[in-house]
PDB file of N, CA and C in Angstrom:
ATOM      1  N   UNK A   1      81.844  22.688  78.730  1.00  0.00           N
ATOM      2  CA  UNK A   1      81.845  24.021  79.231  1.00  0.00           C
ATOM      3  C   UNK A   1      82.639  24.920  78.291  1.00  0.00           C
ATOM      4  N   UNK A   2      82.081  26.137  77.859  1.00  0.00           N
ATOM      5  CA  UNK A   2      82.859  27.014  77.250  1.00  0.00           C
ATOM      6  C   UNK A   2      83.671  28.167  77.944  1.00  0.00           C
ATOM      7  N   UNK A   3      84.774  28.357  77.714  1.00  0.00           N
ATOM      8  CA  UNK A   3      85.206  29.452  78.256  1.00  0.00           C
ATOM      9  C   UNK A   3      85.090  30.876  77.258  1.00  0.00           C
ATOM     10  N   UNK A   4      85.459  31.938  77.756  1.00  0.00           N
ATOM     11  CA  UNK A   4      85.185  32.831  77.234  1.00  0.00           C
ATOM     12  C   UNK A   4      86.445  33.619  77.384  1.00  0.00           C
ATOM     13  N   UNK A   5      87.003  33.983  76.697  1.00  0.00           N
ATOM     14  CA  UNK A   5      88.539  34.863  76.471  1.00  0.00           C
ATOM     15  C   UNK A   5      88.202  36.139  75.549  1.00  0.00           C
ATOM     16  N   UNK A   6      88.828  37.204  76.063  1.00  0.00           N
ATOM     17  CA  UNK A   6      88.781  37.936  75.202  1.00  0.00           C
ATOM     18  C   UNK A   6      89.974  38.688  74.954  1.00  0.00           C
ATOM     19  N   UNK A   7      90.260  39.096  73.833  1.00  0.00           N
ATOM     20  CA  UNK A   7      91.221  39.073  73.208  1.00  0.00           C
ATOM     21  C   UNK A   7      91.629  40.276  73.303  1.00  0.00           C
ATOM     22  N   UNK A   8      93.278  40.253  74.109  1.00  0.00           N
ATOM     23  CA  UNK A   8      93.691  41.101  74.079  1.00  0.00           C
ATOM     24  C   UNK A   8      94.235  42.670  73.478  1.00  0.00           C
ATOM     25  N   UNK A   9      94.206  42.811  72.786  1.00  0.00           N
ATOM     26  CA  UNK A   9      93.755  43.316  71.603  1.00  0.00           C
ATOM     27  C   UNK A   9      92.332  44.208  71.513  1.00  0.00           C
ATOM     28  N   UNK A  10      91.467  43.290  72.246  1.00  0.00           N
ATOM     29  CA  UNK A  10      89.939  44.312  71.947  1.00  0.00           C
ATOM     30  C   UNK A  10      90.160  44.779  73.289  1.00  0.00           C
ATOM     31  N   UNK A  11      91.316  44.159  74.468  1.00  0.00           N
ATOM     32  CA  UNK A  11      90.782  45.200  75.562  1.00  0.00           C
ATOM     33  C   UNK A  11      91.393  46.383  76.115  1.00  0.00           C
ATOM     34  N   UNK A  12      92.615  46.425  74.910  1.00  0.00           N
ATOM     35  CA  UNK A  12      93.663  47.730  75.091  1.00  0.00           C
ATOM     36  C   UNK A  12      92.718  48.300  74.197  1.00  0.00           C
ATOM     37  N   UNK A  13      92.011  47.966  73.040  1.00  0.00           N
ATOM     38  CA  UNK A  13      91.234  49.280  73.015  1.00  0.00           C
ATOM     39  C   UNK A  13      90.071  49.639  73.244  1.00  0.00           C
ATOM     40  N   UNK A  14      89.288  48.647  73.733  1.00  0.00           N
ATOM     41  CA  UNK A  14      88.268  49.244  74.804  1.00  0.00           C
ATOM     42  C   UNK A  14      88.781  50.469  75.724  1.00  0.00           C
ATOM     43  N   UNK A  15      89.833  50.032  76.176  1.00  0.00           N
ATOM     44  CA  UNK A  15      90.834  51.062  77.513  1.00  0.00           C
ATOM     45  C   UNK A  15      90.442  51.736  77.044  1.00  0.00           C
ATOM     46  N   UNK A  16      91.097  52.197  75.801  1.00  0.00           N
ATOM     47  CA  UNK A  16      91.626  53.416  74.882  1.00  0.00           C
ATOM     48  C   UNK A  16      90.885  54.198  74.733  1.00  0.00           C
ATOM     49  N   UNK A  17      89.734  53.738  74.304  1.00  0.00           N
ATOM     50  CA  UNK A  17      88.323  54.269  73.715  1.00  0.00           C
ATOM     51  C   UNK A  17      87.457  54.760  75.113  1.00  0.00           C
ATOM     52  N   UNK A  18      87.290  54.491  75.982  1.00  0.00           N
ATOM     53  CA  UNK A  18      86.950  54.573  77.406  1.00  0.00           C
ATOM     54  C   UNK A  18      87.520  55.826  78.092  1.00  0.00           C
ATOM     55  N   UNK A  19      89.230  56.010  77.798  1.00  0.00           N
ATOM     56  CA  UNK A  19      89.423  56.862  78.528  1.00  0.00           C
ATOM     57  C   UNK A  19      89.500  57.853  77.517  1.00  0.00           C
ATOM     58  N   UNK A  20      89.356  57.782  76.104  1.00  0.00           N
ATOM     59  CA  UNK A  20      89.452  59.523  75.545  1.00  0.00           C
ATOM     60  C   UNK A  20      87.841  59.658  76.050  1.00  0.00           C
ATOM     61  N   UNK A  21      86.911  58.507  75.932  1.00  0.00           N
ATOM     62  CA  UNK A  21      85.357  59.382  76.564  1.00  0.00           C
ATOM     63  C   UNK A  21      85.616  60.301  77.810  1.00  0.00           C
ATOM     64  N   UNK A  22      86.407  59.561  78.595  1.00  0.00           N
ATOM     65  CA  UNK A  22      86.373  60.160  80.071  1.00  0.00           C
ATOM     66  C   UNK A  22      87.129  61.460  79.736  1.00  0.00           C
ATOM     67  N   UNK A  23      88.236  61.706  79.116  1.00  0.00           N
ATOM     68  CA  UNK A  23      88.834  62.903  78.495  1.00  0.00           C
ATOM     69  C   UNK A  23      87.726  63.903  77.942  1.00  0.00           C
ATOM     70  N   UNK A  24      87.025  63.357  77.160  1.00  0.00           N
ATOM     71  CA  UNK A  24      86.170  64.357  76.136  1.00  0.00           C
ATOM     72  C   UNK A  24      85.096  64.812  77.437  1.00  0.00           C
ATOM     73  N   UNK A  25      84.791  64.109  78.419  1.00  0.00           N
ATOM     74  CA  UNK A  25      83.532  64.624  79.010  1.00  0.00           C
ATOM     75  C   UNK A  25      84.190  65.273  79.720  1.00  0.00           C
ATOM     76  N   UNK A  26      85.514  65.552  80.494  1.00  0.00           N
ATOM     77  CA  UNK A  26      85.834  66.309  81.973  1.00  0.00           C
ATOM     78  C   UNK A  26      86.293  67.586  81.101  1.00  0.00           C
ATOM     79  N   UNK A  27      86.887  67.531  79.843  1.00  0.00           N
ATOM     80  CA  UNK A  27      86.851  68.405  79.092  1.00  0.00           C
ATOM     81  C   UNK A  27      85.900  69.614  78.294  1.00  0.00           C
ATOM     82  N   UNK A  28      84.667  69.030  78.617  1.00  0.00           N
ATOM     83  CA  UNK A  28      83.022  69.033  78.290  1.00  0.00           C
ATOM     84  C   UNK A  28      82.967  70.123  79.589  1.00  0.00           C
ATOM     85  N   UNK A  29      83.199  69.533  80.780  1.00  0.00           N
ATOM     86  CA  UNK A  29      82.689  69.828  81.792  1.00  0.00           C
ATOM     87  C   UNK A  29      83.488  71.533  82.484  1.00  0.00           C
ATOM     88  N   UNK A  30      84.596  70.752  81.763  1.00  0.00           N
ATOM     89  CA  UNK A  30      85.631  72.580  82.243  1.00  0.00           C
ATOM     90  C   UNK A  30      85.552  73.241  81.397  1.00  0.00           C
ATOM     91  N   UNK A  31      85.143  73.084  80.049  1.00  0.00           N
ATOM     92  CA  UNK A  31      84.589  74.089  79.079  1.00  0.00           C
ATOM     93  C   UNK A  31      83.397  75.288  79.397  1.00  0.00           C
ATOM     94  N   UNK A  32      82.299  74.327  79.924  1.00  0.00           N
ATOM     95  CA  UNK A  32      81.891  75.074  81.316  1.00  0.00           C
ATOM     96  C   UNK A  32      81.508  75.519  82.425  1.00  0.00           C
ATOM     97  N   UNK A  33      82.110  75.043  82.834  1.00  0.00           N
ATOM     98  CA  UNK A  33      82.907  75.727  84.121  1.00  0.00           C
ATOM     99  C   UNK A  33      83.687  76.904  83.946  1.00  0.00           C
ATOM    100  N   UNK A  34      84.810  76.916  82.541  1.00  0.00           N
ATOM    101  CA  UNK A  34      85.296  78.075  82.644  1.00  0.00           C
ATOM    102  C   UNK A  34      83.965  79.090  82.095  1.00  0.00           C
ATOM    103  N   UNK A  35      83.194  78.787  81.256  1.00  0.00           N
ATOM    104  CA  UNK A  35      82.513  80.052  80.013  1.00  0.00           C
ATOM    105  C   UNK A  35      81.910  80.557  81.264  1.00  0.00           C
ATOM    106  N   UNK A  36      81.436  79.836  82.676  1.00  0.00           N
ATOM    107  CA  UNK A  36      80.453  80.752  83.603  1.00  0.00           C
ATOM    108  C   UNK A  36      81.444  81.427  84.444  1.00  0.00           C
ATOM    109  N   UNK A  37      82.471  81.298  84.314  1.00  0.00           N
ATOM    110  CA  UNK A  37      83.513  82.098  85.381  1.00  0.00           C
ATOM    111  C   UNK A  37      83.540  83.250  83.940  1.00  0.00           C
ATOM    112  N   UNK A  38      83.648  83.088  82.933  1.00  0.00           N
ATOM    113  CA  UNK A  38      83.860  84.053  82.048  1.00  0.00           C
ATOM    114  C   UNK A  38      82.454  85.492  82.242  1.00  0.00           C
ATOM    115  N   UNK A  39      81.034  84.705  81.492  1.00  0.00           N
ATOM    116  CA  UNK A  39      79.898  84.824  81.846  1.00  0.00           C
ATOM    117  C   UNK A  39      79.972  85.826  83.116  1.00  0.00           C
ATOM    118  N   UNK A  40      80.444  85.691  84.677  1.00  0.00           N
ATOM    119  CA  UNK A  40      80.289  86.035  85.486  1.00  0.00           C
ATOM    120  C   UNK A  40      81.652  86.945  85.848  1.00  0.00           C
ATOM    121  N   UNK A  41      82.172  87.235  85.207  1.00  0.00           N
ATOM    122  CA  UNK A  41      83.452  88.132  85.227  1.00  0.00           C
ATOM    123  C   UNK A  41      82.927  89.135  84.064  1.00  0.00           C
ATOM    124  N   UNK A  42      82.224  88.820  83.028  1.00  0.00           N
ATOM    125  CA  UNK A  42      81.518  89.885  82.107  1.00  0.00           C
ATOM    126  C   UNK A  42      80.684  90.799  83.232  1.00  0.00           C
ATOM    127  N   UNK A  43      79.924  90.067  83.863  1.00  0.00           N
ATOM    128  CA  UNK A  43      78.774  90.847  84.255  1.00  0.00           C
ATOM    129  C   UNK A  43      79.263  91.714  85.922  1.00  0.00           C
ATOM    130  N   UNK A  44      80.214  91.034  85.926  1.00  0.00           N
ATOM    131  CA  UNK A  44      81.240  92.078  87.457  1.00  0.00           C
ATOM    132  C   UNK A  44      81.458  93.032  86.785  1.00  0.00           C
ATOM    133  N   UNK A  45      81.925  92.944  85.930  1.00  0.00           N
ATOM    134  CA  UNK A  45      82.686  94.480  84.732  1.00  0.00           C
ATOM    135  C   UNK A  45      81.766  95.406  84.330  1.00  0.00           C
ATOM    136  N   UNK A  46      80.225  94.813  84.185  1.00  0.00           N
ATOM    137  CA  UNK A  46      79.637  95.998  83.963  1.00  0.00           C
ATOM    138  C   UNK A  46      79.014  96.680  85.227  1.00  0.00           C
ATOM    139  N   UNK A  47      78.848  95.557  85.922  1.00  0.00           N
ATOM    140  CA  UNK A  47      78.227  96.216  87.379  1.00  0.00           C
ATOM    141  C   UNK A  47      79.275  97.128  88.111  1.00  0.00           C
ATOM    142  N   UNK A  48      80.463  96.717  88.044  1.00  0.00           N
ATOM    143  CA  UNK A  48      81.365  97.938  88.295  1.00  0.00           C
ATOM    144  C   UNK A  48      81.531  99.597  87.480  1.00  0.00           C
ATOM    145  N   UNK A  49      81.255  99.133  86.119  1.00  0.00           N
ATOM    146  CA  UNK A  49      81.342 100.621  85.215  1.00  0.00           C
ATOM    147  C   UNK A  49      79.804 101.075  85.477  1.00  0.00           C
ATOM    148  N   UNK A  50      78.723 100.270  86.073  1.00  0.00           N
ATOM    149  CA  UNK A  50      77.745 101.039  86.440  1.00  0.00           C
ATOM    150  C   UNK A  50      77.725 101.829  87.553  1.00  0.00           C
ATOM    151  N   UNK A  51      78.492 101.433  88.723  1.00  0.00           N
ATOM    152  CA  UNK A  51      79.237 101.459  90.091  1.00  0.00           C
ATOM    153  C   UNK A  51      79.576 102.864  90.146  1.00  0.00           C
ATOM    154  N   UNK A  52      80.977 102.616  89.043  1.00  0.00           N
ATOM    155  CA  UNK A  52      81.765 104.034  88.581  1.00  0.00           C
ATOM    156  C   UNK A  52      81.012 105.240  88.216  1.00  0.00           C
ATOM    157  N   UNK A  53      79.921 104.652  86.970  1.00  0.00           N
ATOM    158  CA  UNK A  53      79.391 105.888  86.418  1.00  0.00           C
ATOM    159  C   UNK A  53      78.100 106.740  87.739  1.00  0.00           C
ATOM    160  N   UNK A  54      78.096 105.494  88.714  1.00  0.00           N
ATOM    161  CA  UNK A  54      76.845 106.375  89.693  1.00  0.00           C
ATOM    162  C   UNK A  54      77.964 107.478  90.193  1.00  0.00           C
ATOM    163  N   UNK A  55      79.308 107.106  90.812  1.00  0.00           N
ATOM    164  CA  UNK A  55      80.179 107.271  91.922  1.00  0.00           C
ATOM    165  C   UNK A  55      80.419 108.475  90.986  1.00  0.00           C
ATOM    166  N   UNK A  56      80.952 108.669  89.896  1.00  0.00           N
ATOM    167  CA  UNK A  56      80.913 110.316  89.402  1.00  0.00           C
ATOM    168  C   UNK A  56      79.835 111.268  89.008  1.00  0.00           C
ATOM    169  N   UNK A  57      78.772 110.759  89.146  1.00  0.00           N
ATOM    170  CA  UNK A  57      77.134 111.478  88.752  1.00  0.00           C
ATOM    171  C   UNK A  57      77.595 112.173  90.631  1.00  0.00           C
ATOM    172  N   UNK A  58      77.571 111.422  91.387  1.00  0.00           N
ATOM    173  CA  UNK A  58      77.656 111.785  92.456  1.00  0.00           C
ATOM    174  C   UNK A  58      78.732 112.456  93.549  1.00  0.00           C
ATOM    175  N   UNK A  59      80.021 112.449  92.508  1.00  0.00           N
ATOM    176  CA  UNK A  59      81.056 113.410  92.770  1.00  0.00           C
ATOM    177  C   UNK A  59      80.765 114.689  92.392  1.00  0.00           C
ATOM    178  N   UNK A  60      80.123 114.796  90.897  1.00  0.00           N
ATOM    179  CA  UNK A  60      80.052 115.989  90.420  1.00  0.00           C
ATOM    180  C   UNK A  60      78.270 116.471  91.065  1.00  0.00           C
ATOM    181  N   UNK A  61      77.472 115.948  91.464  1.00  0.00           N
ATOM    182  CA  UNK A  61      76.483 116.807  92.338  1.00  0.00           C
ATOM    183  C   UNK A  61      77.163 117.279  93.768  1.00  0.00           C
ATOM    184  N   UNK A  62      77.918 117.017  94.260  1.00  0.00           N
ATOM    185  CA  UNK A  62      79.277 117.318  95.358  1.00  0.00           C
ATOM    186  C   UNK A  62      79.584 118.646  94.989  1.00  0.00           C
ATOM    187  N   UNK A  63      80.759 118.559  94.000  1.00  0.00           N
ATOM    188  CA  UNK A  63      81.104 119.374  93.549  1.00  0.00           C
ATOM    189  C   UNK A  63      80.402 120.791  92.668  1.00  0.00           C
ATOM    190  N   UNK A  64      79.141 120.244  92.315  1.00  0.00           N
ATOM    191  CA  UNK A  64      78.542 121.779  91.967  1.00  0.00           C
ATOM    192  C   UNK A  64      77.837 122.292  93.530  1.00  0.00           C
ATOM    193  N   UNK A  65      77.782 121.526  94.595  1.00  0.00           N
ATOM    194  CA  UNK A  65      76.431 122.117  95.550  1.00  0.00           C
ATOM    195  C   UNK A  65      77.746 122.948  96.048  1.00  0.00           C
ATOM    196  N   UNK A  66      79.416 122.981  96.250  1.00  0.00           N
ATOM    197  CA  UNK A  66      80.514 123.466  96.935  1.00  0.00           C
ATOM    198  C   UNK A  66      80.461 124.256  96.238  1.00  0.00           C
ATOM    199  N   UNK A  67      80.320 123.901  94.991  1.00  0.00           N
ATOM    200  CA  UNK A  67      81.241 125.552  93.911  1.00  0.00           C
ATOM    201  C   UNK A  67      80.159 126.643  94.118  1.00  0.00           C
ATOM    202  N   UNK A  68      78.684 126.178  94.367  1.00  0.00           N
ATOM    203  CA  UNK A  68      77.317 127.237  93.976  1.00  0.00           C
ATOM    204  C   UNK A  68      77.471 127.667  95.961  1.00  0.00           C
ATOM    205  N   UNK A  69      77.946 126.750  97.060  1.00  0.00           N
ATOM    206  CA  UNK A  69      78.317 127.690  98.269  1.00  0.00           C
ATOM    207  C   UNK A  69      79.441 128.624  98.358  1.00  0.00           C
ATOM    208  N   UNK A  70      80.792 128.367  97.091  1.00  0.00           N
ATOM    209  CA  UNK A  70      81.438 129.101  97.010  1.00  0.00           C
ATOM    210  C   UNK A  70      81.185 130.250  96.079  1.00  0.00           C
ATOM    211  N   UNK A  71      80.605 130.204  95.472  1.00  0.00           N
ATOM    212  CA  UNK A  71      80.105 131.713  94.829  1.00  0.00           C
ATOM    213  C   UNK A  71      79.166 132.316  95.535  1.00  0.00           C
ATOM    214  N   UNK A  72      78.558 131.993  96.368  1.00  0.00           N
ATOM    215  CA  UNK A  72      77.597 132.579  97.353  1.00  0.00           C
ATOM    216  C   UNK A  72      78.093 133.085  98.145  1.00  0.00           C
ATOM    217  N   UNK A  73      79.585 132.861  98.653  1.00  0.00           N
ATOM    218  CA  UNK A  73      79.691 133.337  99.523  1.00  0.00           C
ATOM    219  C   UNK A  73      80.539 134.791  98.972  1.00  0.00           C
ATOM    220  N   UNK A  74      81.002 134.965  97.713  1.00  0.00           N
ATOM    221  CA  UNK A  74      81.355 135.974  97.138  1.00  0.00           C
ATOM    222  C   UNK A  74      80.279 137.356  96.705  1.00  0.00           C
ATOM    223  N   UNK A  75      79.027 136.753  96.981  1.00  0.00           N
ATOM    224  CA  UNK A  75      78.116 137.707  96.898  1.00  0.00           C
ATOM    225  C   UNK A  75      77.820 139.015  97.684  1.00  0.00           C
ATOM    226  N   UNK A  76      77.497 140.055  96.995  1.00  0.00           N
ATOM    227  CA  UNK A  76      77.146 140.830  97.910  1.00  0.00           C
ATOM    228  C   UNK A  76      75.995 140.922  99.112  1.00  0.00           C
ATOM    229  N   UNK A  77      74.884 139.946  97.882  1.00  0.00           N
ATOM    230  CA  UNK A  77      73.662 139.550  99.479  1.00  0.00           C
ATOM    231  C   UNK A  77      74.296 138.849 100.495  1.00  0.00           C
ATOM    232  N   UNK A  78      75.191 137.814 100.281  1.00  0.00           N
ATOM    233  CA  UNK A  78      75.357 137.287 101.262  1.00  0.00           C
ATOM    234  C   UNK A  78      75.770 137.270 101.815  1.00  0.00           C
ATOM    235  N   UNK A  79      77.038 138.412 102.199  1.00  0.00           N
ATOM    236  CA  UNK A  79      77.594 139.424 102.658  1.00  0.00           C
ATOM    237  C   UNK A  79      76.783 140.353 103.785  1.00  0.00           C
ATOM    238  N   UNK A  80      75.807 141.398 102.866  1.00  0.00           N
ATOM    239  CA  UNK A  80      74.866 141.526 103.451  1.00  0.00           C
ATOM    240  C   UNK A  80      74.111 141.130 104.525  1.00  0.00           C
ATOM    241  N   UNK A  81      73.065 139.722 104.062  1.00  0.00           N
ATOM    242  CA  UNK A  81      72.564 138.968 104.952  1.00  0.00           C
ATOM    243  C   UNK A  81      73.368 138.904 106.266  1.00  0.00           C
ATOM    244  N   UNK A  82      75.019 138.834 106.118  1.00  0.00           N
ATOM    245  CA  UNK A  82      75.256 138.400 108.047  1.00  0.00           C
ATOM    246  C   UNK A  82      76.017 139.784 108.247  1.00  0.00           C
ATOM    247  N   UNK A  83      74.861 140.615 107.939  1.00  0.00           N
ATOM    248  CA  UNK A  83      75.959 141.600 108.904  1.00  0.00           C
ATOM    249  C   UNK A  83      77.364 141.814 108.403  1.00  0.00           C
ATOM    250  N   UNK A  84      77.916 141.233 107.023  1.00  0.00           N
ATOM    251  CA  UNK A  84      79.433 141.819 106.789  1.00  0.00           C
ATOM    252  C   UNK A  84      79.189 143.022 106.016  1.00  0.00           C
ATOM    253  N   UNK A  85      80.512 143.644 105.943  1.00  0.00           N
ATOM    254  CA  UNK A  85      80.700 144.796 105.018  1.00  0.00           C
ATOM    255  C   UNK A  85      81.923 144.864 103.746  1.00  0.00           C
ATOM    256  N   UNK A  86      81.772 144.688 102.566  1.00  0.00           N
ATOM    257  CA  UNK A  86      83.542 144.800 101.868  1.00  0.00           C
ATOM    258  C   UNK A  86      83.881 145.755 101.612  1.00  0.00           C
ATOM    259  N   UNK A  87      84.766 145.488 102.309  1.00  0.00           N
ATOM    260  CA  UNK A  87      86.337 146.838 102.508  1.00  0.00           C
ATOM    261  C   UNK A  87      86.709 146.981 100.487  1.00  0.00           C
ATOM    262  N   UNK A  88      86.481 148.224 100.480  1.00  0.00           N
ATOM    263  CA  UNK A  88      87.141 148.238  98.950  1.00  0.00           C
ATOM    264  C   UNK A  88      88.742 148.699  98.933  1.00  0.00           C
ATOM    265  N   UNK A  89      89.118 149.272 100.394  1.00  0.00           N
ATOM    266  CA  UNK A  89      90.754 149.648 100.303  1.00  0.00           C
ATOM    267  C   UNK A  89      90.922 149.184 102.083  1.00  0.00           C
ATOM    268  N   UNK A  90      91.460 147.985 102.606  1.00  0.00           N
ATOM    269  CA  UNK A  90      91.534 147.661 103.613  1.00  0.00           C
ATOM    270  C   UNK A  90      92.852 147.818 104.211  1.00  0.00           C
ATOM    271  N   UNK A  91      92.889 148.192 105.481  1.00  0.00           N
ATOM    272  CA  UNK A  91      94.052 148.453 106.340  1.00  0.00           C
ATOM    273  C   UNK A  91      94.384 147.446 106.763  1.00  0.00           C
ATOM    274  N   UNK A  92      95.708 146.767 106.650  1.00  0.00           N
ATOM    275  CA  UNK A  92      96.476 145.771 107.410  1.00  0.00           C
ATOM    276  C   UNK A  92      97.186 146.213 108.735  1.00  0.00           C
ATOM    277  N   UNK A  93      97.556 146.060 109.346  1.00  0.00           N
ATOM    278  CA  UNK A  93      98.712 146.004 110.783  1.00  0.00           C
ATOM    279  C   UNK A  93      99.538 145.051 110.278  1.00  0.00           C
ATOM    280  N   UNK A  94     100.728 145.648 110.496  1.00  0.00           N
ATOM    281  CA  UNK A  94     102.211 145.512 109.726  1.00  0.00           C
ATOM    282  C   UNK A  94     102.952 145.398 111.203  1.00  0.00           C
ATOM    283  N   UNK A  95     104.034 144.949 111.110  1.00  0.00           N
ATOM    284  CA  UNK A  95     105.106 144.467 111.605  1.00  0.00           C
ATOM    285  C   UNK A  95     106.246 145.388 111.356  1.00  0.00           C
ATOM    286  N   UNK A  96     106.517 146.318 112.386  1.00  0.00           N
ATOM    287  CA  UNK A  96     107.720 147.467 111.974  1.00  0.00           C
ATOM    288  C   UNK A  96     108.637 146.896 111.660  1.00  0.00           C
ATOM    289  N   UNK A  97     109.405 145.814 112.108  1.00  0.00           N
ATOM    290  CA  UNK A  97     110.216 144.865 111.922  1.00  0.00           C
ATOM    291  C   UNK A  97     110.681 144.514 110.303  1.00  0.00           C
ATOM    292  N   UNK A  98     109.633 143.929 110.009  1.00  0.00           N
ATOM    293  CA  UNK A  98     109.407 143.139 109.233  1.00  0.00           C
ATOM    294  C   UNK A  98     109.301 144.630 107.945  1.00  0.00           C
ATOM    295  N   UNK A  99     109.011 145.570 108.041  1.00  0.00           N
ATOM    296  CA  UNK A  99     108.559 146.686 106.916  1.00  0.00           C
ATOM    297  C   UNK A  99     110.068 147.293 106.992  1.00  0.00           C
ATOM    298  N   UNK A 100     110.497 147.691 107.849  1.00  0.00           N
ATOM    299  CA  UNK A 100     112.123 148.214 108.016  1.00  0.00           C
ATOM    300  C   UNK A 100     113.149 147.356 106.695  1.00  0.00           C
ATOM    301  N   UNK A 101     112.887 146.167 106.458  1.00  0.00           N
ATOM    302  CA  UNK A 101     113.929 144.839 105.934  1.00  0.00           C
ATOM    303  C   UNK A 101     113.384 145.510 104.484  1.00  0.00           C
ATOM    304  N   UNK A 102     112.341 145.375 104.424  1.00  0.00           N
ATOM    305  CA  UNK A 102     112.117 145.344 102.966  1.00  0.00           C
ATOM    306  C   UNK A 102     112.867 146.809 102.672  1.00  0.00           C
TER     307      UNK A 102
END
């Protein structure tokens, strides 16, 4: 009967050799893993500056439809239109009180 031994020596580096594979592949594997967290943190960043650039297209249509009701309402038609009139030298009611101090 033969026995079979193997020599110590070939099986510390079998180990050896075994576990840098297992090293090189989990290393393999979080390489990516991270590039798609990267990958997918690229593409949040632009979907947000696309986000942004709608969110001020749409501040500033806001802001011109207010500014074009606020000049309208400085108009003379539109003035007109409801029945107002502008006073070019208008009378206040004063406070005798209050006009005496000064």
């Amino acid at each position: 009967m033969t026995v079979i031994e193997f020599k110590k020596r070939e099986l510390k580096g079998n180990i050896a050799i075994a576990a840098l594979l297992v090293l090189i592949c989990a290393s393999f594997v979080e390489g990516v893993l991270l590039y798609n967290k990267v990958a997918a943190l690229r593409q949040d960043l632009v979907d947000n500056q696309n986000q942004l650039a709608h969110a001020q297209v749409q501040t500033a249509e806001v802001k011109n439809n207010l500014y074009s009701y606020l000049d309208e309402a400085n108009q003379e038609s539109f003035l007109q239109s409801r029945g107002l009139v502008l006073e070019k030298h208008p009378l206040y009611a004063t406070n005798p009180s209050v006009a005496a101090r000064q």
